[in-house]
PDB file of N, CA and C in Angstrom:
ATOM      1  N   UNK A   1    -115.365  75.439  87.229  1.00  0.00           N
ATOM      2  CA  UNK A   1    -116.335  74.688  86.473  1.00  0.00           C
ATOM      3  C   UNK A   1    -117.132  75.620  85.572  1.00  0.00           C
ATOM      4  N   UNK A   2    -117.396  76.733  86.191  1.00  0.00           N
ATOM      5  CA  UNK A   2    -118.286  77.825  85.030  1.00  0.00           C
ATOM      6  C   UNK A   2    -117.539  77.946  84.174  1.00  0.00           C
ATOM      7  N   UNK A   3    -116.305  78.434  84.496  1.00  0.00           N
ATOM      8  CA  UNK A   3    -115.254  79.144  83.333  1.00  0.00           C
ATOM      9  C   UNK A   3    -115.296  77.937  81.876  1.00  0.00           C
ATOM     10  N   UNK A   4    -115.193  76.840  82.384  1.00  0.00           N
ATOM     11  CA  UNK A   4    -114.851  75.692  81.749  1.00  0.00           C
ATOM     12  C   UNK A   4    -116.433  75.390  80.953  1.00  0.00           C
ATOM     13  N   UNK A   5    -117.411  75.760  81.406  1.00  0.00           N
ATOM     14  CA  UNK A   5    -118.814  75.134  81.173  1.00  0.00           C
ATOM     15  C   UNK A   5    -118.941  76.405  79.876  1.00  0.00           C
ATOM     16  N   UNK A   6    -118.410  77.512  80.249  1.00  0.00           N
ATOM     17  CA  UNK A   6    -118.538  78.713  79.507  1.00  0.00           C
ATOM     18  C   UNK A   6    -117.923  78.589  77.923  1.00  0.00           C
ATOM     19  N   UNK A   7    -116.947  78.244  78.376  1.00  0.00           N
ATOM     20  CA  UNK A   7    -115.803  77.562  77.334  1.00  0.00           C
ATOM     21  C   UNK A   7    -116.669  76.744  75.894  1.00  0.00           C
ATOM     22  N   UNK A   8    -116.703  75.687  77.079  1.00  0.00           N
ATOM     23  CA  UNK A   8    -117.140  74.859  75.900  1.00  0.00           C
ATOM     24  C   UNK A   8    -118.738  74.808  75.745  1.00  0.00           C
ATOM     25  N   UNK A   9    -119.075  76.223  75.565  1.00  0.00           N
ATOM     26  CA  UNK A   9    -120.877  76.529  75.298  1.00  0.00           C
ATOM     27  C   UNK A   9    -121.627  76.474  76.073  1.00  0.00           C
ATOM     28  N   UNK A  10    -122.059  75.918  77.251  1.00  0.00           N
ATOM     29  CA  UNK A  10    -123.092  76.104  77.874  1.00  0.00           C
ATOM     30  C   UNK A  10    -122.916  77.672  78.757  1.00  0.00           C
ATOM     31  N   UNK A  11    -124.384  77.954  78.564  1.00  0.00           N
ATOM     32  CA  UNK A  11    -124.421  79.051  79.293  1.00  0.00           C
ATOM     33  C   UNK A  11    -124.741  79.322  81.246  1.00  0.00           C
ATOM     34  N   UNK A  12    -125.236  77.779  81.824  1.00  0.00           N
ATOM     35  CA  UNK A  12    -125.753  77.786  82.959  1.00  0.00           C
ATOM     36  C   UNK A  12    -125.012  76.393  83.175  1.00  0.00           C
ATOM     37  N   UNK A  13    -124.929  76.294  85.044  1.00  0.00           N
ATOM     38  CA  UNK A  13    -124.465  75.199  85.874  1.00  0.00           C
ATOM     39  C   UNK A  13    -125.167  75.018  86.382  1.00  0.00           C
ATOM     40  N   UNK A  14    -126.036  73.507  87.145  1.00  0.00           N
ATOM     41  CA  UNK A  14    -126.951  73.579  87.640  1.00  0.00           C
ATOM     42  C   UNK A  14    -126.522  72.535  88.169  1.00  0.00           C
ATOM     43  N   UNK A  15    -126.692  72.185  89.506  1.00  0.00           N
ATOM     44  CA  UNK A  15    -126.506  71.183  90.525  1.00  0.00           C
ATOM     45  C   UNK A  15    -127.717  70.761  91.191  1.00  0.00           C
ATOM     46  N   UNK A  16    -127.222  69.812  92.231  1.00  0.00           N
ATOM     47  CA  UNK A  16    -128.474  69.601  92.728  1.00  0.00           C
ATOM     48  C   UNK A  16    -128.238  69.055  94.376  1.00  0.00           C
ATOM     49  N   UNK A  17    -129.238  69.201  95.179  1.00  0.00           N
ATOM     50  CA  UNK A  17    -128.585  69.231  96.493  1.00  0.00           C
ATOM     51  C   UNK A  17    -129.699  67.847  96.833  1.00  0.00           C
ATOM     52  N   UNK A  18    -130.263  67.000  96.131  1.00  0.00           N
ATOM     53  CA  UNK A  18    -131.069  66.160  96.578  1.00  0.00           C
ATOM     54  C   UNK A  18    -130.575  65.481  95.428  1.00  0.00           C
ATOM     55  N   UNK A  19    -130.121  63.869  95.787  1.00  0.00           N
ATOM     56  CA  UNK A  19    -129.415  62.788  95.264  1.00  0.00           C
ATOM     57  C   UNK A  19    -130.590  61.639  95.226  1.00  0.00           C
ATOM     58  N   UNK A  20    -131.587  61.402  94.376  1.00  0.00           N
ATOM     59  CA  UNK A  20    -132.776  60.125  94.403  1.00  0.00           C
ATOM     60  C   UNK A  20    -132.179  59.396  94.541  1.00  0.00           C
ATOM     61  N   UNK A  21    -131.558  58.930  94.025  1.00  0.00           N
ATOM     62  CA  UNK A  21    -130.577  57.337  93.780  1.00  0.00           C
ATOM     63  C   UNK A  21    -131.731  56.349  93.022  1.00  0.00           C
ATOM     64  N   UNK A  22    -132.239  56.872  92.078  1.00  0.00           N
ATOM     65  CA  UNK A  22    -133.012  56.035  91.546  1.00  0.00           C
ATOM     66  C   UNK A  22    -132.909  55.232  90.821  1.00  0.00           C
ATOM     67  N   UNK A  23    -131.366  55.588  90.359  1.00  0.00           N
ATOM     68  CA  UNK A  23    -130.903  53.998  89.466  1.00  0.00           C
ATOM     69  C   UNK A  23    -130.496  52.827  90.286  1.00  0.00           C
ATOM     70  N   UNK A  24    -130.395  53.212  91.560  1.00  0.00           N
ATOM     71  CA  UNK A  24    -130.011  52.220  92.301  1.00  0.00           C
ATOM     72  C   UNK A  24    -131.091  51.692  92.950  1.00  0.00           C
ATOM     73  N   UNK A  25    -132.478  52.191  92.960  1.00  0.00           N
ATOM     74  CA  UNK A  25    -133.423  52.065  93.680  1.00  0.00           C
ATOM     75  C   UNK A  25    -133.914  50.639  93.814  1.00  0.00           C
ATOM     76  N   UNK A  26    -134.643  50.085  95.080  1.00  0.00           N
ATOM     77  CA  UNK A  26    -135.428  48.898  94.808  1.00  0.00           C
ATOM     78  C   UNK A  26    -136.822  48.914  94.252  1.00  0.00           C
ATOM     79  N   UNK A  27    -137.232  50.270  94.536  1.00  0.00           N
ATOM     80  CA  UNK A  27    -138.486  50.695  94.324  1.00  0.00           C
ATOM     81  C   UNK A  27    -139.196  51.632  94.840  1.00  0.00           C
ATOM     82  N   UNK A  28    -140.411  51.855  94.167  1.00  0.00           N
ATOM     83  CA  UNK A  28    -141.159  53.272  94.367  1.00  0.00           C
ATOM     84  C   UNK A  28    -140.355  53.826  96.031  1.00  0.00           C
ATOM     85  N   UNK A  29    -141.266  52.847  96.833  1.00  0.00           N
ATOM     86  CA  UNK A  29    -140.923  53.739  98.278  1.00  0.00           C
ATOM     87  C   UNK A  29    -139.503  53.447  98.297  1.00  0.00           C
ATOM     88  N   UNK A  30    -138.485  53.322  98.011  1.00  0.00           N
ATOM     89  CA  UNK A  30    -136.828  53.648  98.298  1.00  0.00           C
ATOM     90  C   UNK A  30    -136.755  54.750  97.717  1.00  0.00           C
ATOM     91  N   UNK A  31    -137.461  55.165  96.852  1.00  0.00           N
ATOM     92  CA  UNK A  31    -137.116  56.853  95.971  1.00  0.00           C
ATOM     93  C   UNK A  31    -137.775  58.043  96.503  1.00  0.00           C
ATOM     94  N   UNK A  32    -138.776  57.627  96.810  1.00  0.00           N
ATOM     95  CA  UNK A  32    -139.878  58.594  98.213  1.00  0.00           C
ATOM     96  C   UNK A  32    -139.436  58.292  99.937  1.00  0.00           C
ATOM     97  N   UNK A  33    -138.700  57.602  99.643  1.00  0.00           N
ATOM     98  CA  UNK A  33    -137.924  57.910 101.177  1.00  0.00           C
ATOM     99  C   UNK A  33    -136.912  58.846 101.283  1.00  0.00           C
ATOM    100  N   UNK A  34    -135.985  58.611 100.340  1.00  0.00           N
ATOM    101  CA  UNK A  34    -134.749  59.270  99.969  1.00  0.00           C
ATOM    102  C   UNK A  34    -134.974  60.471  99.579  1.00  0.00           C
ATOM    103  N   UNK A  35    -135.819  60.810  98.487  1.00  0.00           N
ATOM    104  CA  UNK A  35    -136.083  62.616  98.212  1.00  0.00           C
ATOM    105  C   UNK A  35    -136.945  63.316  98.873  1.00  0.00           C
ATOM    106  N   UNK A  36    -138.055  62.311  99.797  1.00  0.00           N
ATOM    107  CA  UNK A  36    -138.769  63.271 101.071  1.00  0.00           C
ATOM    108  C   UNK A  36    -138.142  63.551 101.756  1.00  0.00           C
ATOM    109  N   UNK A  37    -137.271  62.381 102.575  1.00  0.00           N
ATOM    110  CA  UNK A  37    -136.088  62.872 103.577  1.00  0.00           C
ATOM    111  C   UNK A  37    -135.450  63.964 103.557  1.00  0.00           C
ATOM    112  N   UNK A  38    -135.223  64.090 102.416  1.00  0.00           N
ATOM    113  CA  UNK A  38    -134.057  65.479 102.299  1.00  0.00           C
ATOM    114  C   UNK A  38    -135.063  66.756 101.651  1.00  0.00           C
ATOM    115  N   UNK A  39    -135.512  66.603 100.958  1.00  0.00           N
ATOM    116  CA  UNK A  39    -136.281  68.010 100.464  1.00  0.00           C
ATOM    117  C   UNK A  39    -136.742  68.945 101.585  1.00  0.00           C
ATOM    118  N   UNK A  40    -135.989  69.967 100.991  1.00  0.00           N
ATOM    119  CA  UNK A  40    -136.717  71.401 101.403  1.00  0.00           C
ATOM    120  C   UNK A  40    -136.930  72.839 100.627  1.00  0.00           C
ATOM    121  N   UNK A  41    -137.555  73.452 101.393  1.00  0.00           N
ATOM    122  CA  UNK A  41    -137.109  74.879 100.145  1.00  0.00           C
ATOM    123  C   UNK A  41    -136.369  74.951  99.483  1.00  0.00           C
ATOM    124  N   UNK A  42    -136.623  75.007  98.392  1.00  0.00           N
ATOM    125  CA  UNK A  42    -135.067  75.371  97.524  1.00  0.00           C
ATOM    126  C   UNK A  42    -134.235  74.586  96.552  1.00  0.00           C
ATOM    127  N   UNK A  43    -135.067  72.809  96.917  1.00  0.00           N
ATOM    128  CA  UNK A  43    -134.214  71.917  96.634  1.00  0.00           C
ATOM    129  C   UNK A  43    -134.181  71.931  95.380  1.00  0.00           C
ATOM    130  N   UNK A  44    -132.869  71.385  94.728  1.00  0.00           N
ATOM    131  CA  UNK A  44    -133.098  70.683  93.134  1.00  0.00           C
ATOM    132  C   UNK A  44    -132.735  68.946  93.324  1.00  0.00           C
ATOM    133  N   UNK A  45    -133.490  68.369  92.405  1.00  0.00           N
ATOM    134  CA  UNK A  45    -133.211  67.242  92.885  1.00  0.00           C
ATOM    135  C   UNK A  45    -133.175  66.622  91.718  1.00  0.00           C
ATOM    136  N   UNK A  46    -132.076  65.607  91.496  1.00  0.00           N
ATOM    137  CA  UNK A  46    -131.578  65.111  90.793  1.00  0.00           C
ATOM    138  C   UNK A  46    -132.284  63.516  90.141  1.00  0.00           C
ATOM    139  N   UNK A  47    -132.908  63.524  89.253  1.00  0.00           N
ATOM    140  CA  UNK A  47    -133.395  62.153  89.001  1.00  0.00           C
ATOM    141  C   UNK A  47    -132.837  61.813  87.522  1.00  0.00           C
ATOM    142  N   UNK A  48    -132.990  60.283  87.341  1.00  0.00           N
ATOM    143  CA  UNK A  48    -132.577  60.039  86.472  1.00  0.00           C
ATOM    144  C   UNK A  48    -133.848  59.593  85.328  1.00  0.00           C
ATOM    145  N   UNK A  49    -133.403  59.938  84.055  1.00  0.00           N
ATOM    146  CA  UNK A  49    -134.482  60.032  82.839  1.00  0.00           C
ATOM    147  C   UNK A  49    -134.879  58.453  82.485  1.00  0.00           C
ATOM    148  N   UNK A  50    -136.797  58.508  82.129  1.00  0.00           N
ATOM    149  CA  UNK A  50    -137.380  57.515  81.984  1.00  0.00           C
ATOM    150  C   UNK A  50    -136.984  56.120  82.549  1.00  0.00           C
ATOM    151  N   UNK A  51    -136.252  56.299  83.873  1.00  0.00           N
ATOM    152  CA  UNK A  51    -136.480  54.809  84.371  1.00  0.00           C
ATOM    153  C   UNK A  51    -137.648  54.336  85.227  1.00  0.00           C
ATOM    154  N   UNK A  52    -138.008  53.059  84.806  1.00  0.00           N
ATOM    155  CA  UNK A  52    -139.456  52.615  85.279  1.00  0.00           C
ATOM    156  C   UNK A  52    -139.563  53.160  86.573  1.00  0.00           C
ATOM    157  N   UNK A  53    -138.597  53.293  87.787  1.00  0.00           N
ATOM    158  CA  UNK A  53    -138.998  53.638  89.200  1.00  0.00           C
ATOM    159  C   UNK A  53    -139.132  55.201  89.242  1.00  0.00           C
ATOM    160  N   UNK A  54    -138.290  55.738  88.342  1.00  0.00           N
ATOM    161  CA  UNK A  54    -138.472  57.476  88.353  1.00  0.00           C
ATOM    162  C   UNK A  54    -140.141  57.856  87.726  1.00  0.00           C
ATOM    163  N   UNK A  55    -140.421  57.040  86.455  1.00  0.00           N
ATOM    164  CA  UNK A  55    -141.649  57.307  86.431  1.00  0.00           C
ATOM    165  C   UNK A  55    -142.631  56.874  87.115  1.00  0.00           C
ATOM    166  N   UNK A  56    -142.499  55.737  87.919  1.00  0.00           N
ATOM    167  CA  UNK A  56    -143.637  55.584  88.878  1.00  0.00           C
ATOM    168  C   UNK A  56    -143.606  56.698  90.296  1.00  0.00           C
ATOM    169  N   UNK A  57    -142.697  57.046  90.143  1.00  0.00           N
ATOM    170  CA  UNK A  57    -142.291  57.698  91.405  1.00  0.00           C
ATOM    171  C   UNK A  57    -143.106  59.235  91.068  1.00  0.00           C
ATOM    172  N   UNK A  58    -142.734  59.431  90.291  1.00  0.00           N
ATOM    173  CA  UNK A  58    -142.545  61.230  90.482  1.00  0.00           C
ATOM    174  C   UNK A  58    -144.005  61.529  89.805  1.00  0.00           C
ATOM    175  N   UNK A  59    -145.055  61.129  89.772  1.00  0.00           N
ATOM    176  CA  UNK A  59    -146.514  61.777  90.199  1.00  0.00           C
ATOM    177  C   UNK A  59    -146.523  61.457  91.879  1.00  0.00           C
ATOM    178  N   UNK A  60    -146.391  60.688  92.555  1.00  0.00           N
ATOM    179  CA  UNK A  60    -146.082  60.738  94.154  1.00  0.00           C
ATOM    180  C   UNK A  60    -145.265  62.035  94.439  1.00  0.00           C
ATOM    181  N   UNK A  61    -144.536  62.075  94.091  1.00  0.00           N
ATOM    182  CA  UNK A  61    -143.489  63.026  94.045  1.00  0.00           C
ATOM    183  C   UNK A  61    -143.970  64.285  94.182  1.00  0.00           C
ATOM    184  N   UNK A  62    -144.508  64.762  93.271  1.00  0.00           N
ATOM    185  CA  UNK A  62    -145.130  65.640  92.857  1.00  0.00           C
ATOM    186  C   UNK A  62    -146.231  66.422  93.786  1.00  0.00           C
ATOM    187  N   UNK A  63    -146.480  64.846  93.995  1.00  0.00           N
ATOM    188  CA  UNK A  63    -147.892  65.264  95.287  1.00  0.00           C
ATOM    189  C   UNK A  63    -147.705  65.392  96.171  1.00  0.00           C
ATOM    190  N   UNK A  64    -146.574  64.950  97.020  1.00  0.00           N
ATOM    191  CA  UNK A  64    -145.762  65.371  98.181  1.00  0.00           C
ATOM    192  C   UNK A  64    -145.065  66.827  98.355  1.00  0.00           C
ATOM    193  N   UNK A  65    -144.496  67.184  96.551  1.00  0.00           N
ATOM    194  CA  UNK A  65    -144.122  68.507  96.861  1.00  0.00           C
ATOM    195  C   UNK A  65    -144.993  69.489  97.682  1.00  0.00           C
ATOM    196  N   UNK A  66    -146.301  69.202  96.456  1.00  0.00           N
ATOM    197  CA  UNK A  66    -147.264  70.214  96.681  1.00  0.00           C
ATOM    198  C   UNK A  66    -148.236  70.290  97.668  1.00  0.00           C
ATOM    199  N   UNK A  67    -148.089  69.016  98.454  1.00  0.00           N
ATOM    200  CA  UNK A  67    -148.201  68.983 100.177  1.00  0.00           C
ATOM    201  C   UNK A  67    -148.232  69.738 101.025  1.00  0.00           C
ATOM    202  N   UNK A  68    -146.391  69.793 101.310  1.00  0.00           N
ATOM    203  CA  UNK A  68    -145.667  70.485 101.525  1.00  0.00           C
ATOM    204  C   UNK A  68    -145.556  72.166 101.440  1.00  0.00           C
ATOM    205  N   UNK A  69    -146.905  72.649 100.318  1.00  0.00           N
ATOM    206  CA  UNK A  69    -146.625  73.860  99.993  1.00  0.00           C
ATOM    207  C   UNK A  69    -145.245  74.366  99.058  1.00  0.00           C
ATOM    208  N   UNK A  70    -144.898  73.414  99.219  1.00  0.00           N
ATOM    209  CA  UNK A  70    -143.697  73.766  97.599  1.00  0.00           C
ATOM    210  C   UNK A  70    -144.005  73.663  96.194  1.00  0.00           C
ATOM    211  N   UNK A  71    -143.259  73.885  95.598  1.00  0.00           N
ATOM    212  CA  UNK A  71    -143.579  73.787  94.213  1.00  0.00           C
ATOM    213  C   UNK A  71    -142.316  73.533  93.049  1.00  0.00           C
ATOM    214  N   UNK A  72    -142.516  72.751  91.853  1.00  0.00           N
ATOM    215  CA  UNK A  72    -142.076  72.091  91.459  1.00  0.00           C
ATOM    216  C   UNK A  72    -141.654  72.805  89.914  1.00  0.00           C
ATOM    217  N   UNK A  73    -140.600  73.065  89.681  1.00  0.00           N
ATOM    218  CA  UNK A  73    -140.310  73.675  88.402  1.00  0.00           C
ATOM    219  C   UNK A  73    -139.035  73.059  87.569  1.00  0.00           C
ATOM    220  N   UNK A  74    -139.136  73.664  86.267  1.00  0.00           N
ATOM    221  CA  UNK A  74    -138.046  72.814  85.595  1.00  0.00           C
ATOM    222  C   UNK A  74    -136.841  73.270  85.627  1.00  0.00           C
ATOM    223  N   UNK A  75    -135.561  72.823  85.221  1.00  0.00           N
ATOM    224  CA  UNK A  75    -134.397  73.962  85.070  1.00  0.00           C
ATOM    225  C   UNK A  75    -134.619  75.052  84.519  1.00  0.00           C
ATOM    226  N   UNK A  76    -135.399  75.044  83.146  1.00  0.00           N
ATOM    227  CA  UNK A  76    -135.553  75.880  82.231  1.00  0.00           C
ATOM    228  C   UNK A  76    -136.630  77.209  83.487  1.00  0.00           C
ATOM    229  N   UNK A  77    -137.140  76.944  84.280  1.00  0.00           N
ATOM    230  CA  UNK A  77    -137.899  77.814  84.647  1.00  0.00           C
ATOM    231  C   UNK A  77    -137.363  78.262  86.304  1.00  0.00           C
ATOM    232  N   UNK A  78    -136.431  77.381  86.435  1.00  0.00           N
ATOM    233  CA  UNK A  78    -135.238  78.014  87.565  1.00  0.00           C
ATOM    234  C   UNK A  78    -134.190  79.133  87.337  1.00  0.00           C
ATOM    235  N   UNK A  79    -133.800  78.826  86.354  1.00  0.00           N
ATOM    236  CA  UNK A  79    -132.978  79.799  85.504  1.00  0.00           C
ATOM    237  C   UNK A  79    -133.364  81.143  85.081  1.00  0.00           C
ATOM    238  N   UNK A  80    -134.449  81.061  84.711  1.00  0.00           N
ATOM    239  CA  UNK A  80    -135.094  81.887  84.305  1.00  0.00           C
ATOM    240  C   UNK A  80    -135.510  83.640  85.367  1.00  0.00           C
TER     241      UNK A  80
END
């Protein structure tokens, strides 16, 4: 997959080991069940862009990270 990602221009692969399922979601708490459950050190977690439950979600989100004592960064600043 790198070789191939390399290929055709991108310079980084980035995965993610936490699955929201937020397009499938019923709502706020189905998306804060699912990415509290699983988060831990380290996690990247995968959400999907401007849907109404991702944005209601992820200031909760957020506040749970930093609960937790974790902290919350972008790809651009994972990579880095």
């Amino acid at each position: 997959v790198r070789r191939l990602a390399a290929r055709a221009g991108y310079p980084h692969v980035l995965g993610y080991d936490v699955e929201s399922r937020d397009h499938a979601a019923t709502g706020v708490p189905a998306v804060l069940r699912k990415v509290t459950g699983e988060l831990r050190h380290g996690s990247v977690v995968g959400l999907s862009l401007a849907r109404p439950v991702t944005v209601a979600a992820l200031p909760l989100l957020l506040t749970e990270i930093d609960r937790r004592g974790l902290r919350a960064v972008t790809a651009t600043e994972l990579l880095s």
